[in-house]
Protein backbone atom coordinates (compact mmCIF):
# COMPACT_ATOMS: atom_id res chain seq x y z
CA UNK A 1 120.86 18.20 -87.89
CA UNK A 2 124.58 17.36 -86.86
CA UNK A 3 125.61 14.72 -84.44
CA UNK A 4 127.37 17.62 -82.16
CA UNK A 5 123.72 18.96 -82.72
CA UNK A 6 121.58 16.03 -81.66
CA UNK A 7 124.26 15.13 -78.81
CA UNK A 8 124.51 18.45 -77.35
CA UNK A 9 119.98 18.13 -77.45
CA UNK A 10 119.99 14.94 -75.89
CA UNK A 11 122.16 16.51 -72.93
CA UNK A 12 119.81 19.65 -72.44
CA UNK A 13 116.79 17.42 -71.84
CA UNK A 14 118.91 14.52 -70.13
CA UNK A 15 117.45 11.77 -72.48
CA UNK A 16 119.11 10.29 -74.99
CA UNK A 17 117.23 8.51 -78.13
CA UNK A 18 117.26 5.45 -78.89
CA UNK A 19 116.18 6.17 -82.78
CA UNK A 20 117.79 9.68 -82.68
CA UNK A 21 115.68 10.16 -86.40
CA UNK A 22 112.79 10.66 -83.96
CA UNK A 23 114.66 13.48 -82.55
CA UNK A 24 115.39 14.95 -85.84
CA UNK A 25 111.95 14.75 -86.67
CA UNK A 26 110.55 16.38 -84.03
CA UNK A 27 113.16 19.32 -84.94
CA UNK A 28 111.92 19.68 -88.58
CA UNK A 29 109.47 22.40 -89.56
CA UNK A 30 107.46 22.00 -92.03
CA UNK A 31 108.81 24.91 -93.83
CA UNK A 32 112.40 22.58 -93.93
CA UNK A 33 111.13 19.49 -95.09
CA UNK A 34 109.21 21.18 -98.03
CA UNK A 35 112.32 22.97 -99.41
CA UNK A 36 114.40 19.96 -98.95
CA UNK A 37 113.50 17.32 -101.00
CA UNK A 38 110.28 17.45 -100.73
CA UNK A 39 108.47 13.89 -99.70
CA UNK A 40 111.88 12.50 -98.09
CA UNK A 41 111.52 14.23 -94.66
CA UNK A 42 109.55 14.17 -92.57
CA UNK A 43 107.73 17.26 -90.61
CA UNK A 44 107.31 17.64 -86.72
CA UNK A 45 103.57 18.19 -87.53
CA UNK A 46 102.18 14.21 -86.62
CA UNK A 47 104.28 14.35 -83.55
CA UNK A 48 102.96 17.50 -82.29
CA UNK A 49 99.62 16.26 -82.54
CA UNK A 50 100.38 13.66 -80.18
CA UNK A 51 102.45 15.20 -77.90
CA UNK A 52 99.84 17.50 -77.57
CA UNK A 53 97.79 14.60 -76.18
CA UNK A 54 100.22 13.60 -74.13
CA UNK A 55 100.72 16.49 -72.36
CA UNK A 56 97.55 17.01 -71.54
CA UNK A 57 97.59 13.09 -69.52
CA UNK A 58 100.62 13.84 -68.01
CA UNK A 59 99.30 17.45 -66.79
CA UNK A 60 96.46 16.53 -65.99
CA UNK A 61 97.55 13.12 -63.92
CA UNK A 62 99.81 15.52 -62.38
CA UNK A 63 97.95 18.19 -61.30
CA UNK A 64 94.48 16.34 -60.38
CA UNK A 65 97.02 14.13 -57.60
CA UNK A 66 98.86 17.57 -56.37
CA UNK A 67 95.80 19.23 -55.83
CA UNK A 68 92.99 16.73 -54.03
CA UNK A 69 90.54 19.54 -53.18
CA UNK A 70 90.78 21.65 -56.33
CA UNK A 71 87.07 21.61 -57.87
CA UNK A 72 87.41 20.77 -61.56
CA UNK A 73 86.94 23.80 -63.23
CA UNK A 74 89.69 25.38 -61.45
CA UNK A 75 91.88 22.43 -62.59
CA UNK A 76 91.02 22.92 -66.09
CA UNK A 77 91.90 26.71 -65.81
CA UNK A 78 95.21 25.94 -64.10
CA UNK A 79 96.50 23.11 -66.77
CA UNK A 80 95.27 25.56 -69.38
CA UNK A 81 97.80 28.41 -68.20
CA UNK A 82 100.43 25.54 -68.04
CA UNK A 83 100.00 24.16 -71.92
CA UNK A 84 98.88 26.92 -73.30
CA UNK A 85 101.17 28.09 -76.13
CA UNK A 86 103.18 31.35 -75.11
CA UNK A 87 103.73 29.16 -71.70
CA UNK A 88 104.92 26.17 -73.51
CA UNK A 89 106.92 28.79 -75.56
CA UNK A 90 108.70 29.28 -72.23
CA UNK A 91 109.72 26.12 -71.59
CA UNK A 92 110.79 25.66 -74.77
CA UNK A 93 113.53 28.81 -74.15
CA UNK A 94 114.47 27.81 -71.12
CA UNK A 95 116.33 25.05 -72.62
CA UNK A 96 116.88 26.83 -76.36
CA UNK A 97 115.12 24.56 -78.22
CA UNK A 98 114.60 27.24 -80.92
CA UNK A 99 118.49 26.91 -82.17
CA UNK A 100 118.16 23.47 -82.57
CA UNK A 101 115.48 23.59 -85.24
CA UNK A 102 115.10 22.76 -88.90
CA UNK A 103 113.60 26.01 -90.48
CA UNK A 104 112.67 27.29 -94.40
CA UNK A 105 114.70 29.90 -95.84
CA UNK A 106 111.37 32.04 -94.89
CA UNK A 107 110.98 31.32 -91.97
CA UNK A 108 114.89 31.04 -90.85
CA UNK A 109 114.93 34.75 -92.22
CA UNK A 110 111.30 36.55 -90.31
CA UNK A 111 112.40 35.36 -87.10
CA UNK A 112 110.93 31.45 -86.99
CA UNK A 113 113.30 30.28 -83.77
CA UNK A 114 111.86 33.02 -81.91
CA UNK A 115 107.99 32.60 -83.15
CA UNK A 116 105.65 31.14 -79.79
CA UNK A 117 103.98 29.14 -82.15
CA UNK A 118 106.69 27.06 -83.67
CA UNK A 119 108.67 26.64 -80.78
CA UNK A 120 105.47 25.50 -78.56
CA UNK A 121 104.67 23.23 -81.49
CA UNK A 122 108.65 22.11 -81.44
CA UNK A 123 108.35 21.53 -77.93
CA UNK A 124 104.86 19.25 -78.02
CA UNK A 125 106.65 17.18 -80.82
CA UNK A 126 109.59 16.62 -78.76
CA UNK A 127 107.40 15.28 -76.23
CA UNK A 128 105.55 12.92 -78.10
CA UNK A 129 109.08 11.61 -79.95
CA UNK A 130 110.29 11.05 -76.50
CA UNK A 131 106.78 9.10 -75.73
CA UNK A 132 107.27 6.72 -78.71
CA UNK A 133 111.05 6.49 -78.36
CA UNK A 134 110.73 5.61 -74.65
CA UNK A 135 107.29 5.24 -73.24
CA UNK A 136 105.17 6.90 -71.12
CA UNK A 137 107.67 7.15 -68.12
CA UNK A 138 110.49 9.25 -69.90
CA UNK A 139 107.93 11.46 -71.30
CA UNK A 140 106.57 11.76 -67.93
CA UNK A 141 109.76 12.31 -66.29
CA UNK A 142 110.51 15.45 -69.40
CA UNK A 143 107.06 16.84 -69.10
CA UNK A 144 107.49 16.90 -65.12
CA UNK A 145 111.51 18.58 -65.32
CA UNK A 146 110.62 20.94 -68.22
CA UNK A 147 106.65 21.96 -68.10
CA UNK A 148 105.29 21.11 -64.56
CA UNK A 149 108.25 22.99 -63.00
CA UNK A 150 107.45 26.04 -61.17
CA UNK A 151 103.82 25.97 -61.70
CA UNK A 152 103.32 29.25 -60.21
CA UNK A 153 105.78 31.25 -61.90
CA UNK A 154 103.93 29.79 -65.28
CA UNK A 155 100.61 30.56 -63.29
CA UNK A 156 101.74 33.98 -62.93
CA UNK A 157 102.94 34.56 -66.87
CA UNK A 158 99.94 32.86 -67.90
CA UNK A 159 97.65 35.85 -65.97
CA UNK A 160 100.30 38.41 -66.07
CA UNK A 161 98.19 41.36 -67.50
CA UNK A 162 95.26 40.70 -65.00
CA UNK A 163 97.66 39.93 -62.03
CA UNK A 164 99.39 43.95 -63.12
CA UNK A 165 96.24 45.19 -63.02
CA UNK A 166 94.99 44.01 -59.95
CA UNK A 167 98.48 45.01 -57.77
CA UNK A 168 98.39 48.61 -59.65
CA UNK A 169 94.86 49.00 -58.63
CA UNK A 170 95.42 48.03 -55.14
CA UNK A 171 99.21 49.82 -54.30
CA UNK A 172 99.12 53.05 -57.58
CA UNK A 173 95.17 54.31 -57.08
CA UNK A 174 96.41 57.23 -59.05
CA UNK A 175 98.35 55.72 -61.65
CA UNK A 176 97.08 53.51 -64.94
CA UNK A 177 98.29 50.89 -67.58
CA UNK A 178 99.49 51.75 -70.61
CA UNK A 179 100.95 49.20 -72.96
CA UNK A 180 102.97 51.88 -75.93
CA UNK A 181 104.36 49.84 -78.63
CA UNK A 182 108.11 50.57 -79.11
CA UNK A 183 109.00 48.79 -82.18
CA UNK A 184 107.71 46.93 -84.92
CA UNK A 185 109.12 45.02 -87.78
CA UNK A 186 108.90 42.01 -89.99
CA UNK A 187 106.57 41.60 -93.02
CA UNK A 188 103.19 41.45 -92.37
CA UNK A 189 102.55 37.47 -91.47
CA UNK A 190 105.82 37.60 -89.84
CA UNK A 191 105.88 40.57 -87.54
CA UNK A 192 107.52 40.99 -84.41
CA UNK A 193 106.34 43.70 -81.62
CA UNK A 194 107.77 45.04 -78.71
CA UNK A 195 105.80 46.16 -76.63
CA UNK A 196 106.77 49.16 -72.69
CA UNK A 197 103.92 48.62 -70.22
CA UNK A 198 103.69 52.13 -68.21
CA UNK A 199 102.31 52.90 -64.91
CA UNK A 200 101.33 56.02 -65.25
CA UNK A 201 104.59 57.65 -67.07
CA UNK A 202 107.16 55.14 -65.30
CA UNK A 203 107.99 52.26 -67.36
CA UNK A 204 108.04 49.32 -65.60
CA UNK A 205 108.65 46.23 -67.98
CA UNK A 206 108.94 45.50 -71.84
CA UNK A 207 108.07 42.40 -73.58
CA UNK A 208 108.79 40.74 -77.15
CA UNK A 209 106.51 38.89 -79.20
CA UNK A 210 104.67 37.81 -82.66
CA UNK A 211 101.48 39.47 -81.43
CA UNK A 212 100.13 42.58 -79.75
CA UNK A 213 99.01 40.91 -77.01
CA UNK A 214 102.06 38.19 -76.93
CA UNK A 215 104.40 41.23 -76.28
CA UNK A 216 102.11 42.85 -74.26
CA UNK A 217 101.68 39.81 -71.51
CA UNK A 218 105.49 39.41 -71.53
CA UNK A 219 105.76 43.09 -70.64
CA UNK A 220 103.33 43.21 -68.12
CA UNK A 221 105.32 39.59 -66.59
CA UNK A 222 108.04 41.59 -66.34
CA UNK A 223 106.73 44.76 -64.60
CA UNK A 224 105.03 42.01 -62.33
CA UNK A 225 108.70 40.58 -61.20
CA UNK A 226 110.23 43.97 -60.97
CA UNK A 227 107.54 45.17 -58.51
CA UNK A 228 107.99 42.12 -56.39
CA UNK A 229 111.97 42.52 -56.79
CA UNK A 230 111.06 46.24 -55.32
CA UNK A 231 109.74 44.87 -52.30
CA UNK A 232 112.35 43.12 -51.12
């Protein structure tokens, strides 16, 4: 990872390192430290597991003090749509964290920067490098800019095939969901789907992913903003 790189990082998430080789950790796949030199880098893996962790304090701190009367298990339910992985996945876009990571050949080639899972993992390791690097307090203050931001947008993604559902069953009785995959490619532990969700014959949103259902809830998110846009 370059200096331009790690500087240009550092300036997305407005923090800068104080051992940037946490940084560069936290942007190394697995797949990049065993092709290079195997046993000399080090992986994002460790961090990820306790970002993860973290996360889930910061989350939970934050939503159990926003939220006084919420009973618990609707809590749990609403800090699971916000760390779950394709949500964390969108967080993790929104400030391109996918171009600044270390990949394998392999997985540089099937679409890796791209893949939910490894840039929700990226983005847990990056939080839990910014927790050793800085403390509690500047990963609270990245988990609160980055994740915690427009809850109910991430609310909304998080429930987006149930919340289509529910507004074509109340405002198109006639009409039904179809989800028609348009495209498929990538070997098979690699593939990428795209995915038209139809009401009735009108197509009204299409969605990317490395699963069925991946591409399927982006789809239906998207059919869920155009209808709103609609409205207006």
């Amino acid at each position: 990872m370059t200096e331009n790189k790690i500087e240009e990082l550092e300036a997305r998430i407005g923090y800068q390192f104080h051992d940037r080789s946490m940084l560069v950790q936290a942007m190394c796949h697995s797949s990049y430290a065993n092709e290079h030199r195997p046993g000399h880098l080090k992986d994002n893996e460790r961090l990820e597991f306790l970002g993860d962790a973290v996360l889930e304090v910061i989350s939970s701190d934050y939503l159990f003090h926003e939220h006084p009367e919420m009973p618990e298990g609707r809590l749990t339910r609403l800090r699971a749509s916000i760390v779950c992985e394709p949500t964390l996945a969108l967080c993790a876009r929104e400030i391109s964290l996918g171009s600044y990571l270390m990949l394998g050949r392999g997985e540089e080639n099937t679409g890796g920067r791209t893949r939910n899972s490894i840039v929700s993992d990226a983005m847990e390791a990056l939080i839990g490098a910014i927790y050793l690097d800085g403390g509690f307090a500047n990963a609270k203050e990245f988990v609160e800019r980055f994740v915690l931001n427009d809850i109910e947008n991430k609310k909304l993604f998080y429930d987006s095939k149930t919340i289509l559902q529910e507004i074509v069953q109340r405002d198109f009785k006639e009409s039904e969901i179809h989800y028609v995959i348009i495209k498929e490619e990538g070997p098979d532990h690699a593939k990428r789907f795209e995915v038209e969700v139809r009401i009735g014959e009108e197509c009204a949103g299409i969605g990317q992913g490395g699963t069925k259902k991946a591409a399927e809830q982006e789809a239906a998110y998207h059919a869920i903003l155009s209808l709103k846009g609609n409205r207006h």
